[in-house]
C-alpha atoms as a PDB file:
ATOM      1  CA  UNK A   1      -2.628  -2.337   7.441  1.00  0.00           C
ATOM      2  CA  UNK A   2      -1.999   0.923   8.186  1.00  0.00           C
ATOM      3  CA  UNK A   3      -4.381   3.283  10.713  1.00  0.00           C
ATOM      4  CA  UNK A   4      -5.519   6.838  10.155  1.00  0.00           C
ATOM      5  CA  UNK A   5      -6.479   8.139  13.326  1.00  0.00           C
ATOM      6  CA  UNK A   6      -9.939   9.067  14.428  1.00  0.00           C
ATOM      7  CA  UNK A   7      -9.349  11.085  16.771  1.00  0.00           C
ATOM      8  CA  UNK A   8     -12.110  10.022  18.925  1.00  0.00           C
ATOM      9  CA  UNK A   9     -11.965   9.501  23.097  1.00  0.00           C
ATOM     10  CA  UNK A  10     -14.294   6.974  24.701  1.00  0.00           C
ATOM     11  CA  UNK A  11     -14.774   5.310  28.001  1.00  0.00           C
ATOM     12  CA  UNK A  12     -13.434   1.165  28.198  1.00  0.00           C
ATOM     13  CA  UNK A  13     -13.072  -1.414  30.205  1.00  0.00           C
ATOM     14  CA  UNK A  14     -10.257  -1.695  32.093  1.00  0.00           C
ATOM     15  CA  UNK A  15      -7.924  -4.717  31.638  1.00  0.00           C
ATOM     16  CA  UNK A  16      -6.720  -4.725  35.141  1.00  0.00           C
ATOM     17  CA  UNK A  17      -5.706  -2.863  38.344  1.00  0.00           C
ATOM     18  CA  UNK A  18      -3.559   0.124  37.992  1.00  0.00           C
ATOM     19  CA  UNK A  19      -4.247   0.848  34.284  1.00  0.00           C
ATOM     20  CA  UNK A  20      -2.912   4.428  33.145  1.00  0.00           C
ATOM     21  CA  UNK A  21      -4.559   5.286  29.542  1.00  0.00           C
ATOM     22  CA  UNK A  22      -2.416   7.686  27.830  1.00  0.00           C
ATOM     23  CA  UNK A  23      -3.903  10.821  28.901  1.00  0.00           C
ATOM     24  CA  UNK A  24      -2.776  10.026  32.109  1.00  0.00           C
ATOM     25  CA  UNK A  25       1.103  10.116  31.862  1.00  0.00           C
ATOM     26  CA  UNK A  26       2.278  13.448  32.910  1.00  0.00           C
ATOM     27  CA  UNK A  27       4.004  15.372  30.136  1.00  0.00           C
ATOM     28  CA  UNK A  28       7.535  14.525  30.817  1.00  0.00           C
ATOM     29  CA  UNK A  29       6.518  11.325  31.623  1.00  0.00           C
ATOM     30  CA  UNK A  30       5.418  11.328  28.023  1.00  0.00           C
ATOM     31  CA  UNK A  31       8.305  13.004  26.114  1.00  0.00           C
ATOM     32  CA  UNK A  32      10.894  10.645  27.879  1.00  0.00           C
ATOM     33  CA  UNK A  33       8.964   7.604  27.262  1.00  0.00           C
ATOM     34  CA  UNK A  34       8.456   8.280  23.451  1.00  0.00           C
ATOM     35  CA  UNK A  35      11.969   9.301  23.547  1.00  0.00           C
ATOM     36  CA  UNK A  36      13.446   6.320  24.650  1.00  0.00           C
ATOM     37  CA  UNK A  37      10.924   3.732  23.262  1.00  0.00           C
ATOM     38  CA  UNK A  38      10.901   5.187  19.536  1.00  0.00           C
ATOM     39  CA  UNK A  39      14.100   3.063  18.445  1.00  0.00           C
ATOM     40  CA  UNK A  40      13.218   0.011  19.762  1.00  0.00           C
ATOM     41  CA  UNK A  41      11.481  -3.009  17.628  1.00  0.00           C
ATOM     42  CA  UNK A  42       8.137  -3.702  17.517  1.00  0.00           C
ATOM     43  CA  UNK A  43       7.885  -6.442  20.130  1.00  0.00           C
ATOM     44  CA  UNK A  44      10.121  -4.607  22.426  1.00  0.00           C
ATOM     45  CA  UNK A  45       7.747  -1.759  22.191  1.00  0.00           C
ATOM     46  CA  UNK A  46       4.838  -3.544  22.925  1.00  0.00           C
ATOM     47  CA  UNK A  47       6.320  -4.763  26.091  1.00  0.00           C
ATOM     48  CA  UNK A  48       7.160  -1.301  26.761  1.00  0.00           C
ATOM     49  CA  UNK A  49       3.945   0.054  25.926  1.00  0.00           C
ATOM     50  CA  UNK A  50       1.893  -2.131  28.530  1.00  0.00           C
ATOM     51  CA  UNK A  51       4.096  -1.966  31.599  1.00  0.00           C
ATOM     52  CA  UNK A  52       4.263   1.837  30.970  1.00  0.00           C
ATOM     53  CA  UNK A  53      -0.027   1.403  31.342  1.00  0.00           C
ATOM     54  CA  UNK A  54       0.353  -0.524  34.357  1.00  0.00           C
ATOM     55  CA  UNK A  55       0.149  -3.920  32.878  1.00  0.00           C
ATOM     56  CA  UNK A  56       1.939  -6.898  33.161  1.00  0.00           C
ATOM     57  CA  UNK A  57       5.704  -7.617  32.230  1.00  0.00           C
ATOM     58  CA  UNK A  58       7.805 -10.621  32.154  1.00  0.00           C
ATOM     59  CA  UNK A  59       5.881 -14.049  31.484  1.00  0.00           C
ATOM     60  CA  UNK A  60       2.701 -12.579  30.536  1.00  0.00           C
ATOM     61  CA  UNK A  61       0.660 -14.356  27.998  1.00  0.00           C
ATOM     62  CA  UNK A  62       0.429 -12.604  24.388  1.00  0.00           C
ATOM     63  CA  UNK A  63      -3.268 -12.451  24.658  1.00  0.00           C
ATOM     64  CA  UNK A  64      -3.143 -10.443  28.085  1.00  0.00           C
ATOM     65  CA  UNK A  65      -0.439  -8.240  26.886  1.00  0.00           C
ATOM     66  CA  UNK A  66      -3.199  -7.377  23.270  1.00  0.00           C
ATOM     67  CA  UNK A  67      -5.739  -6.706  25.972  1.00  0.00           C
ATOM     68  CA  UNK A  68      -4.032  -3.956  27.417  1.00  0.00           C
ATOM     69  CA  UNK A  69      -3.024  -2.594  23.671  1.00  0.00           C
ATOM     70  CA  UNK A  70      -7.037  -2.365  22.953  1.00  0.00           C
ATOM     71  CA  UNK A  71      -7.797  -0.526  25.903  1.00  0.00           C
ATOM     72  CA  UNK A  72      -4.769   1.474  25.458  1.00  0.00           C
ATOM     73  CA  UNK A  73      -5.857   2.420  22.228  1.00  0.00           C
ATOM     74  CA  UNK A  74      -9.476   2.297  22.177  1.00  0.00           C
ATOM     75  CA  UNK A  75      -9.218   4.927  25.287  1.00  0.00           C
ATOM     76  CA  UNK A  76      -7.005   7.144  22.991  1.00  0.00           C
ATOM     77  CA  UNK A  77      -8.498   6.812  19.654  1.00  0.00           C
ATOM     78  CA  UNK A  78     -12.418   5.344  20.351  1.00  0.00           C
ATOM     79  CA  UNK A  79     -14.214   2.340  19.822  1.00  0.00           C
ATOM     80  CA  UNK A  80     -12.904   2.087  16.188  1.00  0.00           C
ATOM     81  CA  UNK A  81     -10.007   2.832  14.009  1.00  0.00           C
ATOM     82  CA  UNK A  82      -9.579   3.415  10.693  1.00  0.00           C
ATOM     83  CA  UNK A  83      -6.958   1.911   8.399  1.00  0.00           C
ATOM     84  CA  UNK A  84      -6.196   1.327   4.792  1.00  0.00           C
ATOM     85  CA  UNK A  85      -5.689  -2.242   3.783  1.00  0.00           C
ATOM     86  CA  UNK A  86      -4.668  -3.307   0.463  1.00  0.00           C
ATOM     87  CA  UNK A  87      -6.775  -6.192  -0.886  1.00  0.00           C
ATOM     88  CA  UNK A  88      -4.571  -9.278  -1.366  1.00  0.00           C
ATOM     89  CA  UNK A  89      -6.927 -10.597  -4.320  1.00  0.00           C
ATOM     90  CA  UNK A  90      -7.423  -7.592  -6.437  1.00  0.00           C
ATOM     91  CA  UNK A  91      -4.255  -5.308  -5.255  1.00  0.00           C
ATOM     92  CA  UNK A  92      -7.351  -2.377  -4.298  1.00  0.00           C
ATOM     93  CA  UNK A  93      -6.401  -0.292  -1.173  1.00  0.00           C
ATOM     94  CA  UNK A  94      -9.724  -0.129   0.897  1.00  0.00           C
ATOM     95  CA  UNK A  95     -11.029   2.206   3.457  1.00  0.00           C
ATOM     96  CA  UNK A  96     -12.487  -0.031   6.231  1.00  0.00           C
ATOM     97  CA  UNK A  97     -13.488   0.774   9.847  1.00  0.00           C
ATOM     98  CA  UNK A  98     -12.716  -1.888  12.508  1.00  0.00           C
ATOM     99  CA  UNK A  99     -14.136  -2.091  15.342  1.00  0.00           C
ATOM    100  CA  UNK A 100     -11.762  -3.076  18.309  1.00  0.00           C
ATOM    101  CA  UNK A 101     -13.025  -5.712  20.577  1.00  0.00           C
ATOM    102  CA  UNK A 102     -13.789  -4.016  23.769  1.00  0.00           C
ATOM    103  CA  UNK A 103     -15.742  -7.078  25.513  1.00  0.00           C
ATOM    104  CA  UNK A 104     -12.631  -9.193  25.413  1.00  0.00           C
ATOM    105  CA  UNK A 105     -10.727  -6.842  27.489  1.00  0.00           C
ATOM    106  CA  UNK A 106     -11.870  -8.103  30.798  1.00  0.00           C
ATOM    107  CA  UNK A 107     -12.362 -11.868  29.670  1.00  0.00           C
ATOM    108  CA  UNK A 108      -9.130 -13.981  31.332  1.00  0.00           C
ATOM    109  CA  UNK A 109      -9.494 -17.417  28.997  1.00  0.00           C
ATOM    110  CA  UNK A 110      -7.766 -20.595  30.021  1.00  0.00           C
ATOM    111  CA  UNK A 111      -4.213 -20.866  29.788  1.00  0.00           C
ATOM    112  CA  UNK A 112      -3.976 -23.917  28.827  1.00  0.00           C
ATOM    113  CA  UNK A 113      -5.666 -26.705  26.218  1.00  0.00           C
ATOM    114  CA  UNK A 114      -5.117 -30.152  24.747  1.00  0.00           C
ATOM    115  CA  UNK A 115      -5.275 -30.649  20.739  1.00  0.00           C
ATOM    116  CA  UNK A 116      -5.049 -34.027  18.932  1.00  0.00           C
ATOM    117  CA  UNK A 117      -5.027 -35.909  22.416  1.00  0.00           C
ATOM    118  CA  UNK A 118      -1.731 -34.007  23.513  1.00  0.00           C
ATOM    119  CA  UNK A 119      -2.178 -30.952  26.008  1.00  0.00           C
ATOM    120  CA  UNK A 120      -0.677 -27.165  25.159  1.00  0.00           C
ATOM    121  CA  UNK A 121      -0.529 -23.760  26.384  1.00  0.00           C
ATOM    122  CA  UNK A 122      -1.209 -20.637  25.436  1.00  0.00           C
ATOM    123  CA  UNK A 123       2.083 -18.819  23.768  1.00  0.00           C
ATOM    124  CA  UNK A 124       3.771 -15.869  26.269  1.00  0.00           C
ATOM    125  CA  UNK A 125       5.334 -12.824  25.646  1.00  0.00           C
ATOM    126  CA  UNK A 126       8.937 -15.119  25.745  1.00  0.00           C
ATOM    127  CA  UNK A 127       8.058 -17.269  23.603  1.00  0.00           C
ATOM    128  CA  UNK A 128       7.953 -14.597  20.832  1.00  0.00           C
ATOM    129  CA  UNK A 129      11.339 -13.545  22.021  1.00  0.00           C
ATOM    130  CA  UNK A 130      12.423 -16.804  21.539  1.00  0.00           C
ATOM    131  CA  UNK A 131      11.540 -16.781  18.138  1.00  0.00           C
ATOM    132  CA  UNK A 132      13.867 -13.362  17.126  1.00  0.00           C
ATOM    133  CA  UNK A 133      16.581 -14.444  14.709  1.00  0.00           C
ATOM    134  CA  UNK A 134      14.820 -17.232  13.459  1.00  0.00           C
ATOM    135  CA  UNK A 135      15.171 -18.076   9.769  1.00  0.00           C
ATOM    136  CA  UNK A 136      11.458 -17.910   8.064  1.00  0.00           C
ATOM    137  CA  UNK A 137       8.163 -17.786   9.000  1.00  0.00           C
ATOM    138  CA  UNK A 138       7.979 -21.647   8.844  1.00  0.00           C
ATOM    139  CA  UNK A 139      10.285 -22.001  11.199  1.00  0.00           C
ATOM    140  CA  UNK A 140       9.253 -19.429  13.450  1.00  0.00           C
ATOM    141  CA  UNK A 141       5.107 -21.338  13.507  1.00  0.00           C
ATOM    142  CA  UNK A 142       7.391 -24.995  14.603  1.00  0.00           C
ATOM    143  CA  UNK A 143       9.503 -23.334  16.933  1.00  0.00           C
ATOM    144  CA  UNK A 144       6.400 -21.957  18.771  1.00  0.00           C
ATOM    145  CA  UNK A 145       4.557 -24.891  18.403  1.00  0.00           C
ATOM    146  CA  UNK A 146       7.335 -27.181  19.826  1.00  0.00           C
ATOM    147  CA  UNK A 147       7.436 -24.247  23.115  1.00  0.00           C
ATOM    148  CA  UNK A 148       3.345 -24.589  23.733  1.00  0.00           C
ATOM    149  CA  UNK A 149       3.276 -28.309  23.251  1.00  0.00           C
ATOM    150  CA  UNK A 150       6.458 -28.926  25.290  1.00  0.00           C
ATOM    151  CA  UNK A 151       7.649 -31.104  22.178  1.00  0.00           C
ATOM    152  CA  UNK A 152       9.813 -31.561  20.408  1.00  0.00           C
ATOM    153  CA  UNK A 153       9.696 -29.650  17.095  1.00  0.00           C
ATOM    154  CA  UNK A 154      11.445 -31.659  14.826  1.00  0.00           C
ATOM    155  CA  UNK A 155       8.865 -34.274  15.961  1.00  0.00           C
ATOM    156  CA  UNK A 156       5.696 -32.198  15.112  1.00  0.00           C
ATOM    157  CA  UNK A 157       3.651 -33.226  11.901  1.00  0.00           C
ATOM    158  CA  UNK A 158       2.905 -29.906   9.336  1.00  0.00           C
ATOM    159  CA  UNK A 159      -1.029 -30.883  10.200  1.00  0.00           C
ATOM    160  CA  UNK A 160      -0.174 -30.351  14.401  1.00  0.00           C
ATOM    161  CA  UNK A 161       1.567 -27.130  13.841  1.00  0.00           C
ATOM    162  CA  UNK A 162      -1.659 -26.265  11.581  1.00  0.00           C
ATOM    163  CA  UNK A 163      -3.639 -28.039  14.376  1.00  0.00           C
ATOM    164  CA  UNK A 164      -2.286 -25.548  17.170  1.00  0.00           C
ATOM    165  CA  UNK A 165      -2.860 -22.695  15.726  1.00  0.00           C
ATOM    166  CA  UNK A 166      -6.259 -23.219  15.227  1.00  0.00           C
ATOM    167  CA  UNK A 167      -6.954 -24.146  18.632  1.00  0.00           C
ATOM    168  CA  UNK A 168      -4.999 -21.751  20.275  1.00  0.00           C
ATOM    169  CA  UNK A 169      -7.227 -18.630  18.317  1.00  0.00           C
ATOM    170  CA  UNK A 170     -10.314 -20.550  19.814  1.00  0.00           C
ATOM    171  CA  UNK A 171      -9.169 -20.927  23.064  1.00  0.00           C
ATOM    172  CA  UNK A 172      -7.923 -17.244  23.070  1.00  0.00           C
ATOM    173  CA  UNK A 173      -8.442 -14.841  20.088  1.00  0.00           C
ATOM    174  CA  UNK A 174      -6.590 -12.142  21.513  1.00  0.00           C
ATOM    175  CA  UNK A 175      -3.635 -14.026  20.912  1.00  0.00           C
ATOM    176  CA  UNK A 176      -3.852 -12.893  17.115  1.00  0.00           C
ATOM    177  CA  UNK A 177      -6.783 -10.541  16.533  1.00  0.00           C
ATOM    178  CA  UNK A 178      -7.759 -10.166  13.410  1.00  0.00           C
ATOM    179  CA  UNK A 179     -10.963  -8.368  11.554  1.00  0.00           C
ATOM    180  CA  UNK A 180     -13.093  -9.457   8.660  1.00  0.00           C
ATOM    181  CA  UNK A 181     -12.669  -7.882   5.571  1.00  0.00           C
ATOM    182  CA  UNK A 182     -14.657  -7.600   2.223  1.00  0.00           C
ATOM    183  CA  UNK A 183     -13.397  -5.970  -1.413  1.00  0.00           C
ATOM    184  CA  UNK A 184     -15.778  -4.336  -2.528  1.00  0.00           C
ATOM    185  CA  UNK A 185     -14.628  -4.227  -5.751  1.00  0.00           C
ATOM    186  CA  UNK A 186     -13.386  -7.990  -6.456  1.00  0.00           C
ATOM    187  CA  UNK A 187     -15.606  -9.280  -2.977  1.00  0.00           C
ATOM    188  CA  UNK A 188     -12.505 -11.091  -1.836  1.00  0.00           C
ATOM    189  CA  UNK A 189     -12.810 -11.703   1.986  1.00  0.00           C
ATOM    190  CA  UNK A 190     -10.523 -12.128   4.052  1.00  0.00           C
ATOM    191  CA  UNK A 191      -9.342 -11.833   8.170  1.00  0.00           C
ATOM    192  CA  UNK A 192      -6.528  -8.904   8.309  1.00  0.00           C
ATOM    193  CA  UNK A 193      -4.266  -9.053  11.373  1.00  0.00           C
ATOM    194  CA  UNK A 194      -4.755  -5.921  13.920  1.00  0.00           C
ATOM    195  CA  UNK A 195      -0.811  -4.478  14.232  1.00  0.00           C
ATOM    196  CA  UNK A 196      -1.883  -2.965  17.831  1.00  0.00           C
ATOM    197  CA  UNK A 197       1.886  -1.920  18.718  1.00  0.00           C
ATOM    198  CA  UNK A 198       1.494   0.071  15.636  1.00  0.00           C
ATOM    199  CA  UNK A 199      -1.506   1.541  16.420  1.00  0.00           C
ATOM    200  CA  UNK A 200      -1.088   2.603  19.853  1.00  0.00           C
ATOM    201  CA  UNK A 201       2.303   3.537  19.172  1.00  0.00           C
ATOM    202  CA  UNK A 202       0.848   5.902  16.904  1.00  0.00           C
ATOM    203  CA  UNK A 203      -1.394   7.638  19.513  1.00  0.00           C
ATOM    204  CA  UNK A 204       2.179   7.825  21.534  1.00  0.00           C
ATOM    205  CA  UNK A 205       4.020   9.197  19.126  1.00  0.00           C
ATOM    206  CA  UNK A 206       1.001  12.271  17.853  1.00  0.00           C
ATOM    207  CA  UNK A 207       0.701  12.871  21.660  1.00  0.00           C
ATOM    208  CA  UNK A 208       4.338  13.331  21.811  1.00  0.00           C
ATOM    209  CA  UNK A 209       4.395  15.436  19.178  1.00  0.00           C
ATOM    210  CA  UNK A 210       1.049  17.733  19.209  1.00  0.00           C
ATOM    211  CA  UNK A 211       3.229  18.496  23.030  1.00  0.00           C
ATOM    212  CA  UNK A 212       6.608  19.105  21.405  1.00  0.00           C
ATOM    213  CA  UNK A 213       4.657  21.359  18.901  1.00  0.00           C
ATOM    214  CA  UNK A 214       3.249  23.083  22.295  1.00  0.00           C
ATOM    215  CA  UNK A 215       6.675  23.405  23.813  1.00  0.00           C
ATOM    216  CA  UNK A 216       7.995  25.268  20.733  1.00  0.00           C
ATOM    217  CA  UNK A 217       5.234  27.955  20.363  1.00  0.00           C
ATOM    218  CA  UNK A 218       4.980  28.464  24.278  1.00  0.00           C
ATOM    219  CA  UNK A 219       9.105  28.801  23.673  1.00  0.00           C
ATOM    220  CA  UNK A 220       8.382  31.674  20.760  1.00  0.00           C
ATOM    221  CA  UNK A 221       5.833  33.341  22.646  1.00  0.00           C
ATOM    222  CA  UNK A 222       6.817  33.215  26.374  1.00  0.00           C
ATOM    223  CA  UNK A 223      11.028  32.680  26.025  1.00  0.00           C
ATOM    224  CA  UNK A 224      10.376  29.188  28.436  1.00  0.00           C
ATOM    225  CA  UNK A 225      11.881  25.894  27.949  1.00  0.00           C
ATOM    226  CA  UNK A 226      10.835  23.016  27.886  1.00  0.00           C
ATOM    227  CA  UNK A 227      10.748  21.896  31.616  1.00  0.00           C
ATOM    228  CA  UNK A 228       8.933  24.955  32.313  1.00  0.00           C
ATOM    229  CA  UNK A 229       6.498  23.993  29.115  1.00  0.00           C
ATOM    230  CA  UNK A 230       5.676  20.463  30.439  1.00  0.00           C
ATOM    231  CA  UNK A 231       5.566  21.752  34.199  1.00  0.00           C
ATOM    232  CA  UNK A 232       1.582  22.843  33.391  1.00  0.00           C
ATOM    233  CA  UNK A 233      -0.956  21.169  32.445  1.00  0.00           C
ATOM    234  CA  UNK A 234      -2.250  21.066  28.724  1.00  0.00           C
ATOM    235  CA  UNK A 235      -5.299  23.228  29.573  1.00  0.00           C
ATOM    236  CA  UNK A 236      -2.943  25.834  30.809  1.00  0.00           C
ATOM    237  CA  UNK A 237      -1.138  25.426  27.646  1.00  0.00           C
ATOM    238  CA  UNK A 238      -3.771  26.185  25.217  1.00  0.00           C
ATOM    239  CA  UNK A 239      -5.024  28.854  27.350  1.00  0.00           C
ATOM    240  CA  UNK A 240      -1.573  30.457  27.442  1.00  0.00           C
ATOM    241  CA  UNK A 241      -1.182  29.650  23.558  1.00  0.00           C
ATOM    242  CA  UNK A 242      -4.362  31.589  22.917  1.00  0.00           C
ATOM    243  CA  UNK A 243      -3.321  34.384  24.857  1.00  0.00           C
ATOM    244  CA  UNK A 244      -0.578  34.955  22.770  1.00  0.00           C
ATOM    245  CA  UNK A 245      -2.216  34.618  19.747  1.00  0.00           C
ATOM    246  CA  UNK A 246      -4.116  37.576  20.200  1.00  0.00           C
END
């Protein structure tokens, strides 16, 4: 799935105490963060992405950590994003607009559950680290299961792995959110996973850029550099910038 921005800013719940949205980060604040974090992996960057918000680091649970990637990106891009997905019946690549789900930000579900008489948890942010390096997908879904069960996972049946999974999206499904999709050319349906690292990562990195983009005219017009650039605010920059343009 890939997004096309919307460009759209809208009030949201907040997922906890001391969230910073986006806007918030002061400019070099920005620049260094998108500097540093643009090389790293996707889950690093995730992690990365929510403590730089305010949220939680360390042992959080995945679904917590997705709650602060909504709000990060719903504040930055709106309610909804667009994206192009390419239908896995038909091969079509669709338009669709999904609507991010705002009224789970604030929910805090259990942590823990019990499926086919034997109790589990809900998977944290090292569990997935565990999981780097890992030879398939296949082995990656027992690994995790064996971790949230507290089993062991050459022990697990195919149907408890299958089992888990299902149970752990309805005890939390912020742990993988995912949005209905329809074809509307073959009417396949089918649930597409949200890629919210990519997502907000992509609000980061247009920030980053629409400033660097700033930096360089402000440079042409005024001879400054950048810490003198990023020392205003972006209102002073576009007033500045259209100054110069006359």
């Amino acid at each position: 799935m890939r997004e096309l921005r919307a460009g759209v800013t809208a009030a949201v719940p907040s997922p906890g105490l001391g969230f910073r949205p986006i806007r918030t980060w002061p400019s070099g604040e920005l620049l260094a963060f998108w500097d540093e974090v643009a090389s790293l992996g996707g889950l690093q960057r995730g992690e990365r992405l929510v403590a730089k918000a305010g949220g939680p680091t360390g042992d959080a649970s995945v679904g917590e950590r997705n709650r602060w990637l909504v709000a990060l990106l719903a504040d930055a891009n709106g309610p909804t994003v667009e994206a192009v997905v390419n239908c896995p019946s038909c091969q079509t690549l669709l338009d669709i607009e999904i609507d991010l789900p705002l009224h789970k930000v604030g929910q805090t579900p259990p942590s823990s559950g019990q499926v086919s008489q034997e109790p589990f948890r809900l998977p944290q942010m090292t569990d997935l680290h565990a999981l780097v390096g890992l030879a398939d997908a296949a082995a990656a879904r027992r690994h995790l299961a064996g971790r949230c069960l507290g089993l062991d996972e050459a022990s697990l049946a195919p149907e408890l792995v299958d089992a888990l999974e299902a149970a752990v999206i309805d005890l939390d499904p912020m742990v993988s959110p995912q949005t209905e999709v329809q074809c509307g050319v073959c009417n396949h349906a089918w649930r597409a996973p949200l890629d919210l690292v990519r997502f907000v990562w992509e609000q980061v990195d247009h920030a980053a850029r629409s400033l660097l983009v700033d930096v360089h005219d402000l440079a042409l017009a005024y001879g400054w550099g950048l810490e003198q650039s990023v020392a205003i605010g972006p209102r002073a920059r576009r007033t500045l910038l259209e100054l110069a343009a006359r």
